[in-house]
N, C-alpha and C. Protein backbone atom coordinates (compact mmCIF):
# COMPACT_ATOMS: atom_id res chain seq x y z
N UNK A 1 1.79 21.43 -0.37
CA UNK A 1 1.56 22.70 -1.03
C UNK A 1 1.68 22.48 -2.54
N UNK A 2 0.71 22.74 -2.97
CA UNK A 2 0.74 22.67 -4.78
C UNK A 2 1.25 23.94 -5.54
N UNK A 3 2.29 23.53 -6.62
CA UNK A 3 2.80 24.50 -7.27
C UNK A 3 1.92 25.43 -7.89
N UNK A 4 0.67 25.47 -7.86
CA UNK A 4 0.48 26.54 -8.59
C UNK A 4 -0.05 27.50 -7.08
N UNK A 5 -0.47 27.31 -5.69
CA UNK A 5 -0.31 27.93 -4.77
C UNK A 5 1.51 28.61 -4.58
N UNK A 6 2.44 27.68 -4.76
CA UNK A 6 3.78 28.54 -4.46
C UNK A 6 3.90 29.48 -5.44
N UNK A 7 3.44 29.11 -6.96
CA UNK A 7 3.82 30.42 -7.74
C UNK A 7 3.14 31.44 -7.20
N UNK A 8 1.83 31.61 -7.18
CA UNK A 8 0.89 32.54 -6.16
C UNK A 8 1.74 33.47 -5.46
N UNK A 9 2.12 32.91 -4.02
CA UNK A 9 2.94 33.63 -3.04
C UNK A 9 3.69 34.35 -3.21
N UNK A 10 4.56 35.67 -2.19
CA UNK A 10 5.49 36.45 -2.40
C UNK A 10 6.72 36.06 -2.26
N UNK A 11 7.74 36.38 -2.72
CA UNK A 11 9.09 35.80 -2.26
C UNK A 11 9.23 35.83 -0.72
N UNK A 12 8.90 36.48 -0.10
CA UNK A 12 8.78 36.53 1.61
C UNK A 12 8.41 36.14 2.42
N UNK A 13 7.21 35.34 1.74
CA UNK A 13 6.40 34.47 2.27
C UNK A 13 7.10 32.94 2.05
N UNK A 14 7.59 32.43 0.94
CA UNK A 14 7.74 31.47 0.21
C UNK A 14 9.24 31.26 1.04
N UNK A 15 9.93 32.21 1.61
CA UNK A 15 11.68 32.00 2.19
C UNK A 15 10.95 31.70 3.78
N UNK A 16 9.70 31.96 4.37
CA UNK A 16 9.27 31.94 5.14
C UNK A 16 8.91 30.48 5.39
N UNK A 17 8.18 29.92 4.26
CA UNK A 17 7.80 28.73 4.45
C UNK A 17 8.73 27.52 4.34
N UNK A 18 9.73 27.95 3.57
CA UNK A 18 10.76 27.02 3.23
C UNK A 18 10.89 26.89 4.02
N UNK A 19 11.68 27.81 5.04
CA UNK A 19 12.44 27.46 6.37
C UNK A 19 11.66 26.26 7.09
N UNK A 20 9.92 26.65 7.52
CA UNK A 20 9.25 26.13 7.87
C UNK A 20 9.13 24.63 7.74
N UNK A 21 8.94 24.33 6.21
CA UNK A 21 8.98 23.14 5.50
C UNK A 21 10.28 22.24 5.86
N UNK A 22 11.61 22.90 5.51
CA UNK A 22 12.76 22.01 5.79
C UNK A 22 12.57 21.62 7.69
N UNK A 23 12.11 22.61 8.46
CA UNK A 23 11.81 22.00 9.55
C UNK A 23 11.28 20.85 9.89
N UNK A 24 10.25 21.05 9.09
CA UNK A 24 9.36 20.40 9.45
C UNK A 24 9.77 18.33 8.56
N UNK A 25 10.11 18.77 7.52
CA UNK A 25 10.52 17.16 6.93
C UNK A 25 11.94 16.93 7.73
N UNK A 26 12.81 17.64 8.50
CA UNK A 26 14.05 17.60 9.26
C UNK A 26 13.51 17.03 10.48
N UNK A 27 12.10 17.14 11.20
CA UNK A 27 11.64 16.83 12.57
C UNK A 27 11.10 15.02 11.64
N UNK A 28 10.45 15.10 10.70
CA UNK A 28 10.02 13.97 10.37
C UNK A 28 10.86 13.03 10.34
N UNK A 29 11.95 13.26 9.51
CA UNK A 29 12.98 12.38 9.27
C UNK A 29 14.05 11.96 10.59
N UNK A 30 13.68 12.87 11.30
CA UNK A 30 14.39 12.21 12.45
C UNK A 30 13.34 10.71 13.58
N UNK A 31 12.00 11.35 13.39
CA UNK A 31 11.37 10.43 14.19
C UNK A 31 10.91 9.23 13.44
N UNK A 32 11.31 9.58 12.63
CA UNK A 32 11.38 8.20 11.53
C UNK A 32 12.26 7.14 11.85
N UNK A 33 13.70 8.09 12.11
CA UNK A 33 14.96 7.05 12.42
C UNK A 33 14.85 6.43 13.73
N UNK A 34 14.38 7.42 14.61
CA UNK A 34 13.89 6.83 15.76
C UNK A 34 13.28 5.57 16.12
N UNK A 35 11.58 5.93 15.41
CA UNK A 35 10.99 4.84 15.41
C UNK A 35 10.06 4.99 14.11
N UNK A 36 9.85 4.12 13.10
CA UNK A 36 9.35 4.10 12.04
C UNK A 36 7.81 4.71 12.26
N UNK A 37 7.66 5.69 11.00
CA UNK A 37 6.29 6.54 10.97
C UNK A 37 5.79 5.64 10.75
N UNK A 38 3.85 6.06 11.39
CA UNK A 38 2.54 5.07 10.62
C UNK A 38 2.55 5.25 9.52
N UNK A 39 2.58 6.45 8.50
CA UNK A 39 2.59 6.43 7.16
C UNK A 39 4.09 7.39 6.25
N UNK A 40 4.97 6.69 6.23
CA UNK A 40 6.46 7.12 5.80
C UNK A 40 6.18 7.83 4.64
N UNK A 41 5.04 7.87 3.50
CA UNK A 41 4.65 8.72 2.68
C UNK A 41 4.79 9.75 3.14
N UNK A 42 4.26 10.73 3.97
CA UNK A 42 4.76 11.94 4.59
C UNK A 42 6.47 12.27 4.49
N UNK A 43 6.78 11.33 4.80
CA UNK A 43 8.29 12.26 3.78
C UNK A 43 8.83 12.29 2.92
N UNK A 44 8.22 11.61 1.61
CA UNK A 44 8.44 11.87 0.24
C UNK A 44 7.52 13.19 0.36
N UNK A 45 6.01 12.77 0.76
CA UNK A 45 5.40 14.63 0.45
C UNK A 45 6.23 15.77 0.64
N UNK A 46 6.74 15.68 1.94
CA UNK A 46 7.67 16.60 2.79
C UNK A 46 8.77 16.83 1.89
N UNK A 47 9.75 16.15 1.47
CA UNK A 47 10.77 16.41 0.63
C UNK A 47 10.48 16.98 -0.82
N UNK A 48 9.14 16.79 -1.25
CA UNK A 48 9.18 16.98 -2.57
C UNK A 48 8.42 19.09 -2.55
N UNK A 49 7.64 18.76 -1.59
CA UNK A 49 7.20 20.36 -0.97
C UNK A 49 8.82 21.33 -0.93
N UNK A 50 9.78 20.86 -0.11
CA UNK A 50 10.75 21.77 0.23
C UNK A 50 11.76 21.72 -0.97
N UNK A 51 11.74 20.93 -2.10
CA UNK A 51 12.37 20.91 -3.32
C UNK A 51 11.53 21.81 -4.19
N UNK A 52 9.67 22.06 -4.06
CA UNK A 52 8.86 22.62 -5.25
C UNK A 52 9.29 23.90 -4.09
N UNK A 53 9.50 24.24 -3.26
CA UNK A 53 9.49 25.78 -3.41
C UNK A 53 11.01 26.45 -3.06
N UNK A 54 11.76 25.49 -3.18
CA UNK A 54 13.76 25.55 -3.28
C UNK A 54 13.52 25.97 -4.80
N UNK A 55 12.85 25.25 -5.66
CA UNK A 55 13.12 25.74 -7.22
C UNK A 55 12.89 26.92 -7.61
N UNK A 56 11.20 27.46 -6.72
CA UNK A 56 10.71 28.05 -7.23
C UNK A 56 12.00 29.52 -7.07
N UNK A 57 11.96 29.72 -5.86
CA UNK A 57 12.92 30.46 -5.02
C UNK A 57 13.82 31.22 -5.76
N UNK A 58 14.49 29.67 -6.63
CA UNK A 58 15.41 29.91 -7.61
C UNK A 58 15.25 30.29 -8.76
N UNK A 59 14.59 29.75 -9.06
CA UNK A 59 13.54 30.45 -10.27
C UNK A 59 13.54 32.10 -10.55
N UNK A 60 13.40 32.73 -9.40
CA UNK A 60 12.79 34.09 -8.76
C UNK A 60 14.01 34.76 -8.66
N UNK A 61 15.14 33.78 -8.39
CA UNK A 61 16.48 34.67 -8.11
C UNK A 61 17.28 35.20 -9.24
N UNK A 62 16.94 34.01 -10.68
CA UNK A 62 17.78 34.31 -11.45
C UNK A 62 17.18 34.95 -12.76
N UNK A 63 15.87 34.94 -12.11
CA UNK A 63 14.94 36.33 -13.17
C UNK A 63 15.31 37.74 -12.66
């Protein structure tokens, strides 16, 4: 997800996806430990997605 799509979104949407997102790099990172991904890039993407819209979040909270 590209930051200028998260600024876009509503806060409701964006607490929506987070959740989603940390799921989703939380399911990665486990089948990783398991057995090593075909392309482990997917969870730098993954981590850096659920950090760009943790900021934004925050961003939003303390305006």
């Amino acid at each position: 997800m590209k930051q200028s799509e998260i600024k876009e979104t509503s806060t409701a949407d964006l607490q929506e996806k987070f959740a989603e997102a940390r799921k989703v790099y939380s399911d990665f990172k486990m089948a990783h430990t398991i057995s090593p991904l075909e392309n482990p890039i997917q969870l730098r993407n993954h981590r850096r997605t659920v950090a760009r819209i943790s900021t934004e979040l925050t961003k939003r909270k303390v305006q």
